[in-house]
Structures are given as structure tokens and as C-alpha cells.
C-alpha atoms as a PDB file:
ATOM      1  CA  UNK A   1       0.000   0.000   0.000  1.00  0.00           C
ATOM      2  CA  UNK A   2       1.056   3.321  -0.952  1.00  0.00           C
ATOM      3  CA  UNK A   3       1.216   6.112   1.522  1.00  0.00           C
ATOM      4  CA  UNK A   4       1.232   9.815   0.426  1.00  0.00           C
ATOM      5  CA  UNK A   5       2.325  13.299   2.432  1.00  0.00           C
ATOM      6  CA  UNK A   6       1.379  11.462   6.318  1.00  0.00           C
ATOM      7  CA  UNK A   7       1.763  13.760   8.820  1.00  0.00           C
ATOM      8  CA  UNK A   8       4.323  12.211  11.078  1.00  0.00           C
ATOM      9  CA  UNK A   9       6.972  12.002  13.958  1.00  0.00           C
ATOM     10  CA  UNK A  10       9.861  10.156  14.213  1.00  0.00           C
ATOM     11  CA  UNK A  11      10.153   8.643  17.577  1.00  0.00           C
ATOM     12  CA  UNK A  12      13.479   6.802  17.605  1.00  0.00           C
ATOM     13  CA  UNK A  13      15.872   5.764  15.289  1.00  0.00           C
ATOM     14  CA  UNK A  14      18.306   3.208  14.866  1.00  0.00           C
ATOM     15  CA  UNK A  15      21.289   1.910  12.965  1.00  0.00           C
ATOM     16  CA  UNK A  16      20.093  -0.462   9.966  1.00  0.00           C
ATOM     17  CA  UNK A  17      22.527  -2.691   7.882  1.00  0.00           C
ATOM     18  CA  UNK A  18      25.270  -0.470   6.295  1.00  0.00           C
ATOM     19  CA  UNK A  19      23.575   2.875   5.557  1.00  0.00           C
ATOM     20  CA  UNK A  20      20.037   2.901   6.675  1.00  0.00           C
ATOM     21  CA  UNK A  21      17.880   3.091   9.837  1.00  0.00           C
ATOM     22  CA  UNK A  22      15.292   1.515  11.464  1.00  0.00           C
ATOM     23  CA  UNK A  23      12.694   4.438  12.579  1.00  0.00           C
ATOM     24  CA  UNK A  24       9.540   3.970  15.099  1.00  0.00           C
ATOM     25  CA  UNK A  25       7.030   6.959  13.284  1.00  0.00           C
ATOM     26  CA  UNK A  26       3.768   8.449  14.740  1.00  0.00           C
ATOM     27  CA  UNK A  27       1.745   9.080  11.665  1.00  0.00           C
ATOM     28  CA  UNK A  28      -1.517  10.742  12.045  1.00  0.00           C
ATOM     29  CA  UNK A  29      -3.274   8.310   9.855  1.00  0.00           C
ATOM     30  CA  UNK A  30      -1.667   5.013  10.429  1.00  0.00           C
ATOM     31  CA  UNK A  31      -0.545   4.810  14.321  1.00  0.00           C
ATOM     32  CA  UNK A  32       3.039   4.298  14.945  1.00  0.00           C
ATOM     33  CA  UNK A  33       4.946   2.245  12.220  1.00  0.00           C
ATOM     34  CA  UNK A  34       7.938   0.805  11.831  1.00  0.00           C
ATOM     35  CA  UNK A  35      10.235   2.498   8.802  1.00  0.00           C
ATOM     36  CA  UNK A  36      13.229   1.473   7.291  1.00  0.00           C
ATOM     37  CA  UNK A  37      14.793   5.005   5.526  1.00  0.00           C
ATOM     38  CA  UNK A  38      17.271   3.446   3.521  1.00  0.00           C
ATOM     39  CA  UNK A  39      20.219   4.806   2.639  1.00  0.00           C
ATOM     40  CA  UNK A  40      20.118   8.006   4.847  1.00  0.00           C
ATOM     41  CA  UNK A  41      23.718   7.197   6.794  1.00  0.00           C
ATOM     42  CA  UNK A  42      26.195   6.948   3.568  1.00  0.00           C
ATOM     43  CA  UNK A  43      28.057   9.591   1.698  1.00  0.00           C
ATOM     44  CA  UNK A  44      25.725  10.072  -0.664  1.00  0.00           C
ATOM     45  CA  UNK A  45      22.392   9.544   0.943  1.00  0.00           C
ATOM     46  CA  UNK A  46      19.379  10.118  -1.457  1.00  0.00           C
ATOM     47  CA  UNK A  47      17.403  11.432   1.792  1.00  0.00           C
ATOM     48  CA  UNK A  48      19.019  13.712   4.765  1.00  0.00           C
ATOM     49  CA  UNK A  49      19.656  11.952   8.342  1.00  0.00           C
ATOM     50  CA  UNK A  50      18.641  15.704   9.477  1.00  0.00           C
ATOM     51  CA  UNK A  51      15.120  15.498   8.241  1.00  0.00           C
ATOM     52  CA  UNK A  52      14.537  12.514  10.364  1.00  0.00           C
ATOM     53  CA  UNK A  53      15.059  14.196  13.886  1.00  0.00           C
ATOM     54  CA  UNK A  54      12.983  13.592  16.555  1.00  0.00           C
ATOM     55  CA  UNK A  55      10.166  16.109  17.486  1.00  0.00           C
ATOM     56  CA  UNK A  56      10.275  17.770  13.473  1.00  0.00           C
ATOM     57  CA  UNK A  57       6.847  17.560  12.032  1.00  0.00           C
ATOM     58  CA  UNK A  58       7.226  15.680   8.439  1.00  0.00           C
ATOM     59  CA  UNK A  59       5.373  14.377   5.349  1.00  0.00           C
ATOM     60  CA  UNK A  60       6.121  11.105   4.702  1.00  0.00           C
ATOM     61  CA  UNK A  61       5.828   8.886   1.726  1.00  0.00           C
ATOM     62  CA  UNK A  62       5.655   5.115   2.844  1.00  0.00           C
ATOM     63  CA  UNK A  63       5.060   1.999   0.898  1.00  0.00           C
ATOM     64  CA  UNK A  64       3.974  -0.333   3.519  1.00  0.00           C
ATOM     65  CA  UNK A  65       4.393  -3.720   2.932  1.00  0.00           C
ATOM     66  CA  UNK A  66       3.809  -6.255   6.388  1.00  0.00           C
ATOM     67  CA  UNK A  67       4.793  -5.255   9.361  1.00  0.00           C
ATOM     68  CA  UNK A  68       7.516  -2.531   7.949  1.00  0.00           C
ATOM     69  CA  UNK A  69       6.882   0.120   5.654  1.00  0.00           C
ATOM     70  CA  UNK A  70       9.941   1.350   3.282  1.00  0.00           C
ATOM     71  CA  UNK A  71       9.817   5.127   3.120  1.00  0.00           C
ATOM     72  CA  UNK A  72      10.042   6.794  -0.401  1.00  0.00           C
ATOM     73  CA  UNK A  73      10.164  11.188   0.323  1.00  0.00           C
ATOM     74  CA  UNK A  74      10.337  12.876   2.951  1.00  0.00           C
ATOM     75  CA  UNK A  75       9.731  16.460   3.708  1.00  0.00           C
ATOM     76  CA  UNK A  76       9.810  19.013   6.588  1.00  0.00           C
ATOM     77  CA  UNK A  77       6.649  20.656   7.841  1.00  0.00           C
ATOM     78  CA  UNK A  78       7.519  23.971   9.731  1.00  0.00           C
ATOM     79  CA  UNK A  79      10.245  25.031  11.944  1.00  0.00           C
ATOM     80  CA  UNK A  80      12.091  22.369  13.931  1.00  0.00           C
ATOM     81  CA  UNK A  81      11.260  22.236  17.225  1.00  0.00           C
ATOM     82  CA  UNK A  82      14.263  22.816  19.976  1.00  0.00           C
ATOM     83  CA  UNK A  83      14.215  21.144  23.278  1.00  0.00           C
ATOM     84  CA  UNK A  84      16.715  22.153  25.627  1.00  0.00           C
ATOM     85  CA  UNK A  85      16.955  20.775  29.259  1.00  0.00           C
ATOM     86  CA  UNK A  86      14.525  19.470  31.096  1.00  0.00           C
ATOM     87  CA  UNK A  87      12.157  19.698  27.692  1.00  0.00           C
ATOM     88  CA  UNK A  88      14.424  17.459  25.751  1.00  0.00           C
ATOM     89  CA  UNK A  89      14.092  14.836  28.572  1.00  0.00           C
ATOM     90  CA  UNK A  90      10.604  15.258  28.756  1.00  0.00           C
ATOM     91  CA  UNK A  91       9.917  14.769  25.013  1.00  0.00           C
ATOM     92  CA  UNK A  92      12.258  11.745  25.355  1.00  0.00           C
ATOM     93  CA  UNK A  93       9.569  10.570  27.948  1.00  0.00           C
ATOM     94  CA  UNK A  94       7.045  11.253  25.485  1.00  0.00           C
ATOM     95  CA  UNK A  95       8.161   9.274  23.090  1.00  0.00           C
ATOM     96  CA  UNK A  96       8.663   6.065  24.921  1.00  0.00           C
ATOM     97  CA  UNK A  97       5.271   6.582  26.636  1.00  0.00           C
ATOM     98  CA  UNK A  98       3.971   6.341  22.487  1.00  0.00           C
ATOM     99  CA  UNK A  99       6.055   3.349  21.745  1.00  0.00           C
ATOM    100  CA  UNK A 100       5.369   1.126  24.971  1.00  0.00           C
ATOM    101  CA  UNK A 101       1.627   1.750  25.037  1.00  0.00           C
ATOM    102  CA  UNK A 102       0.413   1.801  21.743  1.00  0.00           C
ATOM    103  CA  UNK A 103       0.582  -1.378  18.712  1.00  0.00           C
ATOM    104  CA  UNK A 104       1.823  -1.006  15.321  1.00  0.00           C
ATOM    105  CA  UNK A 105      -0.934   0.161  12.811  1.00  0.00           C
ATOM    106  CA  UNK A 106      -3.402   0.800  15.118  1.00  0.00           C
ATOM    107  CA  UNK A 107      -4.291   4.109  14.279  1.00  0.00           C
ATOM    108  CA  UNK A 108      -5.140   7.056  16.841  1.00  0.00           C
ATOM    109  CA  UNK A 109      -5.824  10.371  14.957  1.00  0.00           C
ATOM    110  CA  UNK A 110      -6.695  12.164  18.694  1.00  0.00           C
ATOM    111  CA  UNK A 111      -3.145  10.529  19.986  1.00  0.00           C
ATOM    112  CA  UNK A 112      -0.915  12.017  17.105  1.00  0.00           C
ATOM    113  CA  UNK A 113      -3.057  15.481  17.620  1.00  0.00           C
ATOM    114  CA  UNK A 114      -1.992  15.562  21.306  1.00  0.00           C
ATOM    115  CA  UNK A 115       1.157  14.616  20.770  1.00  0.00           C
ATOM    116  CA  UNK A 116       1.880  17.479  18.151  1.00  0.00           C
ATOM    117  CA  UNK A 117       0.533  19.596  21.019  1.00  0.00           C
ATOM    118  CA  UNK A 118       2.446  18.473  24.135  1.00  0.00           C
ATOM    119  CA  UNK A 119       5.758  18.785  21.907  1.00  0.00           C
ATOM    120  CA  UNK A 120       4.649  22.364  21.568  1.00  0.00           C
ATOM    121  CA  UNK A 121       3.530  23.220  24.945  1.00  0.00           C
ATOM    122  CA  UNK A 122       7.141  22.058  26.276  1.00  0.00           C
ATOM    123  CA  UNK A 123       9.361  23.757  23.463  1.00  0.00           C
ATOM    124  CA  UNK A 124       7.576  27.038  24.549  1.00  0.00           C
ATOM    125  CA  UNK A 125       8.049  26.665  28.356  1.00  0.00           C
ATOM    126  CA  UNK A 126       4.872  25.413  29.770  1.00  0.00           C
ATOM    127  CA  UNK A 127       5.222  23.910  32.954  1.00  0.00           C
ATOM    128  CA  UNK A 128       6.642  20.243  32.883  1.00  0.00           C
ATOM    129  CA  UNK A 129       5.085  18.648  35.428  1.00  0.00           C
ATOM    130  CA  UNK A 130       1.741  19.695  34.438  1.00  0.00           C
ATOM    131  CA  UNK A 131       1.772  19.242  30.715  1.00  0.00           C
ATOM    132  CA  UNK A 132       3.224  15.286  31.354  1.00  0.00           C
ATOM    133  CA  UNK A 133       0.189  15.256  33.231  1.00  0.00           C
ATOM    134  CA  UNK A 134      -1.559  16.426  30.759  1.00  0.00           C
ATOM    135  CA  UNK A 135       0.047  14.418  27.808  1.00  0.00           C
ATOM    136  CA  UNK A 136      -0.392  10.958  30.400  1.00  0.00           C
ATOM    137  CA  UNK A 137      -3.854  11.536  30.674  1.00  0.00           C
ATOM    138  CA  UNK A 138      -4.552  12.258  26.962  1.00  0.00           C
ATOM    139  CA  UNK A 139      -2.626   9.744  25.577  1.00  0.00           C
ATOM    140  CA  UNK A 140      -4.411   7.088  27.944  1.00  0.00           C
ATOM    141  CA  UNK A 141      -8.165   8.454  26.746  1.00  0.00           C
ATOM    142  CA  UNK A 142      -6.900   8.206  22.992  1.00  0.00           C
ATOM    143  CA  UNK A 143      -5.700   4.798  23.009  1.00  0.00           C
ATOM    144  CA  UNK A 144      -8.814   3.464  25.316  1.00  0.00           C
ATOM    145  CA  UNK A 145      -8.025   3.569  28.716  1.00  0.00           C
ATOM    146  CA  UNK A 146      -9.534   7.051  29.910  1.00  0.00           C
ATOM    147  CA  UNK A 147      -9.471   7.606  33.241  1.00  0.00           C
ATOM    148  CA  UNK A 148     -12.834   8.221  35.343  1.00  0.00           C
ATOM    149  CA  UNK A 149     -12.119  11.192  37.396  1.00  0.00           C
ATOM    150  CA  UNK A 150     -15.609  12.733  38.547  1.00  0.00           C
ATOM    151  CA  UNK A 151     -17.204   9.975  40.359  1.00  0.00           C
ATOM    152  CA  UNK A 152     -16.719   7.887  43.350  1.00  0.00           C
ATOM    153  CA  UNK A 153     -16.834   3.857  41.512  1.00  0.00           C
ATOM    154  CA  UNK A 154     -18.652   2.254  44.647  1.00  0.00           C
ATOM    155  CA  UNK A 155     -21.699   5.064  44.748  1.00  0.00           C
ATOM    156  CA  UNK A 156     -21.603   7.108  41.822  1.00  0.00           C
ATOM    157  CA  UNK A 157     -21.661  10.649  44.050  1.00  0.00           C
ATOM    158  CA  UNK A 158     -20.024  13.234  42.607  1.00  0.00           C
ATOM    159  CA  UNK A 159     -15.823  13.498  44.037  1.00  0.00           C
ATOM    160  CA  UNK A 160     -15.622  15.626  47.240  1.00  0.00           C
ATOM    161  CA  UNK A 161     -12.740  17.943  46.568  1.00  0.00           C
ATOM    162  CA  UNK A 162     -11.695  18.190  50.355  1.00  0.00           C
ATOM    163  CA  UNK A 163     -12.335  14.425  50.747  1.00  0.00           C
ATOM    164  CA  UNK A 164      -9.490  11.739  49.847  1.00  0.00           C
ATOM    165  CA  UNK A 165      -9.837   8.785  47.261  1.00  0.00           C
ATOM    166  CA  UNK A 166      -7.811   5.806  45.977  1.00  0.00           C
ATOM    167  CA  UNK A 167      -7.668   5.162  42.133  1.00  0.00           C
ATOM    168  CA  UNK A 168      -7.998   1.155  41.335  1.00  0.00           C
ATOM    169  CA  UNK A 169      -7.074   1.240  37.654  1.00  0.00           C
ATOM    170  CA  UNK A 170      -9.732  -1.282  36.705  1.00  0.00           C
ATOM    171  CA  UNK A 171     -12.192   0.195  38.856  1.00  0.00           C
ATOM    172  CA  UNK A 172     -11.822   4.039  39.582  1.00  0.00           C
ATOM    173  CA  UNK A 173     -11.518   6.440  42.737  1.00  0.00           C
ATOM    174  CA  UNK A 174     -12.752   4.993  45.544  1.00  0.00           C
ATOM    175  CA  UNK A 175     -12.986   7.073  49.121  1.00  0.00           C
ATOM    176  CA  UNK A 176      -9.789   6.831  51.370  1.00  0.00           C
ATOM    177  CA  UNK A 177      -8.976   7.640  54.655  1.00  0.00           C
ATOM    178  CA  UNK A 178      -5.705  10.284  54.467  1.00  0.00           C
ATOM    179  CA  UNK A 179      -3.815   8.328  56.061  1.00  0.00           C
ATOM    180  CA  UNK A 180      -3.380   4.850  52.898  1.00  0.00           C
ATOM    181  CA  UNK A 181      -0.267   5.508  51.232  1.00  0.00           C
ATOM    182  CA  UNK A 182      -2.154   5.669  48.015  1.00  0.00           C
ATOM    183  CA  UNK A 183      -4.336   8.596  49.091  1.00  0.00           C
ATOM    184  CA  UNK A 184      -5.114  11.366  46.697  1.00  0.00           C
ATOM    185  CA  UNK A 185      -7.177  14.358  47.584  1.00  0.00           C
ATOM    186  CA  UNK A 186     -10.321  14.885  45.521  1.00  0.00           C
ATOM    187  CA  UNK A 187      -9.603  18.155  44.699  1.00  0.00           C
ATOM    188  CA  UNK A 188      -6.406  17.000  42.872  1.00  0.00           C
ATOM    189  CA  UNK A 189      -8.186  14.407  40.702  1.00  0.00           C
ATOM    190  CA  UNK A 190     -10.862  17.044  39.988  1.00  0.00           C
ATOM    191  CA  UNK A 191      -8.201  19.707  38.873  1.00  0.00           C
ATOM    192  CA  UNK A 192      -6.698  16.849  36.025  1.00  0.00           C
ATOM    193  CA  UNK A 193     -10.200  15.942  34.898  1.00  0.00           C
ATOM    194  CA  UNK A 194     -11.014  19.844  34.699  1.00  0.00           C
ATOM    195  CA  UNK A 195      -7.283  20.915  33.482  1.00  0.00           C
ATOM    196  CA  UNK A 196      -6.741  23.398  35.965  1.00  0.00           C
ATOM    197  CA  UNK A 197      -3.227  22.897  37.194  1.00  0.00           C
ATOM    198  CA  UNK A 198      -3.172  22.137  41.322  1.00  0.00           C
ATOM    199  CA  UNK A 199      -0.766  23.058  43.493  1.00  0.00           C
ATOM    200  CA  UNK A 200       3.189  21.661  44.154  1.00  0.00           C
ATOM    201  CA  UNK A 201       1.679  18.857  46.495  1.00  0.00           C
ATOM    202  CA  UNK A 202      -1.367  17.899  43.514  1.00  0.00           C
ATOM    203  CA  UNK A 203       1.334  17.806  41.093  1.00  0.00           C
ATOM    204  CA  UNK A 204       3.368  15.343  43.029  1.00  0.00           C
ATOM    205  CA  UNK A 205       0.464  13.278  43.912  1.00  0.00           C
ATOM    206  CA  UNK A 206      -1.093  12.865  40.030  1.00  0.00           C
ATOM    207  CA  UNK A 207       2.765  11.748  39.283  1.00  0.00           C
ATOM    208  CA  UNK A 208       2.861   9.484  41.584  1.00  0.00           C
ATOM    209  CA  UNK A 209      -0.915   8.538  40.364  1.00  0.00           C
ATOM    210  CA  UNK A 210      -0.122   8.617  37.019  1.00  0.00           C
ATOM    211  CA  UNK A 211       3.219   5.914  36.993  1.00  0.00           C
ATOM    212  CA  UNK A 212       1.181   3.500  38.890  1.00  0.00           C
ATOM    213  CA  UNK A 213      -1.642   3.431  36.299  1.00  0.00           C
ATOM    214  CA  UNK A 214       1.050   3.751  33.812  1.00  0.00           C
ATOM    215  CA  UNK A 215       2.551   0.452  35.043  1.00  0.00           C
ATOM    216  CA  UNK A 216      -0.457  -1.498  35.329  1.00  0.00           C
ATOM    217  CA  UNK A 217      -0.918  -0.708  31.432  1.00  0.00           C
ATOM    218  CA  UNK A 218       3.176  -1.701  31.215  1.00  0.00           C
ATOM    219  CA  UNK A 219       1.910  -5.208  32.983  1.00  0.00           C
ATOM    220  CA  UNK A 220       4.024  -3.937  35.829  1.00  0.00           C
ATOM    221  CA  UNK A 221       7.062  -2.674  33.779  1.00  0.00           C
ATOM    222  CA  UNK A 222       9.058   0.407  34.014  1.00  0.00           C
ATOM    223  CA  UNK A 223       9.764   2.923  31.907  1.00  0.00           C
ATOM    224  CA  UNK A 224      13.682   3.852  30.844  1.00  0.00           C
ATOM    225  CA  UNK A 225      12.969   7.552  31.235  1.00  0.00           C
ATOM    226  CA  UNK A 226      11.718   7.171  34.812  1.00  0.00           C
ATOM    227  CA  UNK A 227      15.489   6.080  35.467  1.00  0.00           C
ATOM    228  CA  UNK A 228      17.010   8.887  33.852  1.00  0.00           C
ATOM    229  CA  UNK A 229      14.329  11.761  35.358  1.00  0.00           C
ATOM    230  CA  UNK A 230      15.432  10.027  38.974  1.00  0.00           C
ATOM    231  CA  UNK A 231      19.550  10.381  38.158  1.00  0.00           C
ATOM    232  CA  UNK A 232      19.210  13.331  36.875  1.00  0.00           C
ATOM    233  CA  UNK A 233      17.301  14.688  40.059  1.00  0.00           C
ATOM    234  CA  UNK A 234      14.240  15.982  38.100  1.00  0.00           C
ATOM    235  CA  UNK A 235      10.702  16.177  39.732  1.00  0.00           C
ATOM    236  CA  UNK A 236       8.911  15.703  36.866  1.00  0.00           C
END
């Protein structure tokens, strides 16, 4: 099957035979495929390594073919992006939240939308914490797995924001007494459902929220950037 000008992202890249590489893309149309770019690493490379960076938006030409697809043209759509810093490592995080959770050709138009977003938001100095909030919760309602966030599960009552609540992935919040080690106030899980962005000790608790869901989705696996946020001494 021929593809044509798909709005895409590379994700990662890596070494292929001799002169090519082996890409992980987020296409708007398609989900995240697998790409061999041929050629790109020689001398005289028929397409540029540079216009395969991650976080660039590009238009991609594809003939897919299986599992892979073999890309043809490629073309740069607007400025690069530059991530410094903390930004870089969080759109490093984004990126291997896309690849873990998400299939091959299973396609998420509302996924690649956020995504295009988030990579904005942090290039332009939004706050970190609170956009990967943001992005975490997004990306979870795009591929299926949204997260019920105004409702006690056991009664159906409306969250209390001053009372405190446990979130059982395959269930939802549940009251808590303040004391569980999994506590959350209710105002905190309000302020993600509503996107208003809570306070230093909200952030920290819809982090800690967020990996544990996270990890029940990973079947109890861990993420590579968690590692590197925790070396590197980031709160994020």
C-alpha cells in the first residue's frame, strides 16, 4: 500500500545494515509504524539523516508492505522544534510513553493530535510537570483507557474535593482515609479531569498517580525515562 504526504513524527531511530535506519514513526493516519529510511547514513544519501530528527513535524511517503513500511520522500513541515533541558528529557519521555503503550498500525488520529501539542507546549516553556500530566492523561483516553475522574466507583456521588480517594485502575476512585499511602485528595483528581493545574503537592500526587496506572498498562514494567528523570534529580 502506498502512503502519500502522512503527517508524522519520528520517535526513535536506529542503525540499519550499512547505511540505513530503522525508525519507530507516529503518523496521524496510520498509528506508529515501523520504517526502514534506507540509505540516509552513507556519503551520498538520497534522503538527509537531518530530516529525520525527533520532534520535526514531516510528510512522509511510505510503501507499507507487512509489518515494515519502506519510506520513499520525505519532507519538513515547519520550523524544527528545539528542546533544551529538562524539555528534551521530557519529550524523550514522550516518546517512549507512544512506543510502549500503543501497537503497530493501530491508528489514533486524537493521539498524534496531542502529541503534536504536548511537543509544543514544552518547546515554549509550559510547565513540565503539568503538561506530562496532561500528555499521560490524553494519551491514555486516545488509546482506550480514559481515566474516570468525577465519580466515586462504589456510589456514583459526585468526588468531594476536600475528601481523599484511591484510584484502582480497573475500577476508579474509591474514598480513602488520608492516612493509605495511596491517598489522593479529591480536589487534585478534579483539577486533572477539569485541566486546571493544582498546586506543588497535587502535582506530586497525580505523578505518583499517574506511573502506577502507567505500570499497570506496562503489565508492571518500568519505563527507561523514569530512570534517567530520577539520576538526573528531576521532579517531573
Amino acid at each position: 500500500m502506498r502512503i502519500e504526504q502522512q503527517p508524522a513524527y519520528v520517535l526513535h531511530a536506529r542503525p540499519y545494515r550499512e547505511t540505513s535506519l530503522l525508525l519507530e514513526c507516529l503518523t496521524r493516519e496510520h498509528g506508529r509504524l515501523g520504517v526502514i529510511a534506507r540509505g540516509v547514513r552513507g556519503e551520498k544519501a538520497r534522503l538527509r539523516r537531518a530530516q529525520l530528527e525527533p520532534f520535526q513535524s514531516v510528510a512522509m511517503d511510505l510503501l507499507l508492505r507487512g509489518e515494515l513500511a519502506t519510506l520513499t520522500a520525505v519532507e519538513p513541515v515547519g520550523v524544527p522544534l528545539r528542546m533544551i533541558g529538562d524539555a528534551a528529557l521530557a519529550s524523550l519521555y514522550l516518546n517512549e510513553l507512544v512506543v510502549r503503550l500503543t501497537e503497530r498500525q493501530d491508528p489514533f488520529p486524537g493521539l498524534f493530535d496531542v502529541y503534536a501539542k504536548t511537543l509544543v507546549q514544552l518547546a515554549t516553556g509550559e510547565p513540565l510537570a503539568w503538561t506530562l500530566r496532561r500528555f499521560e492523561r490524553d494519551l491514555l483516553e486516545a488509546i482506550g483507557y480514559g481515566l474516570q475522574l468525577e465519580y466515586d466507583s462504589e456510589n456514583g456521588e459526585p468526588l468531594e474535593s476536600d475528601g481523599h480517594y484511591r484510584y484502582l485502575v480497573d475500577q476508579g476512585a474509591v474514598r480513602s482515609v488520608a492516612s493509605h499511602a495511596r491517598a489522593i485528595r479529591g480536589s487534585d483528581l478534579l483539577a486533572l479531569q477539569r485541566d486546571q493545574m493544582p498546586d506543588n503537592t497535587g502535582l506530586r500526587a497525580l505523578r505518583d498517580l499517574m506511573r502506577e496506572i502507567i505500570r499497570f498498562h506496562l503489565g508492571g514494567g518500568e519505563l527507561r525515562a523514569w530512570r534517567v528523570l530520577a539520576m538526573t534529580g528531576s521532579r517531573r
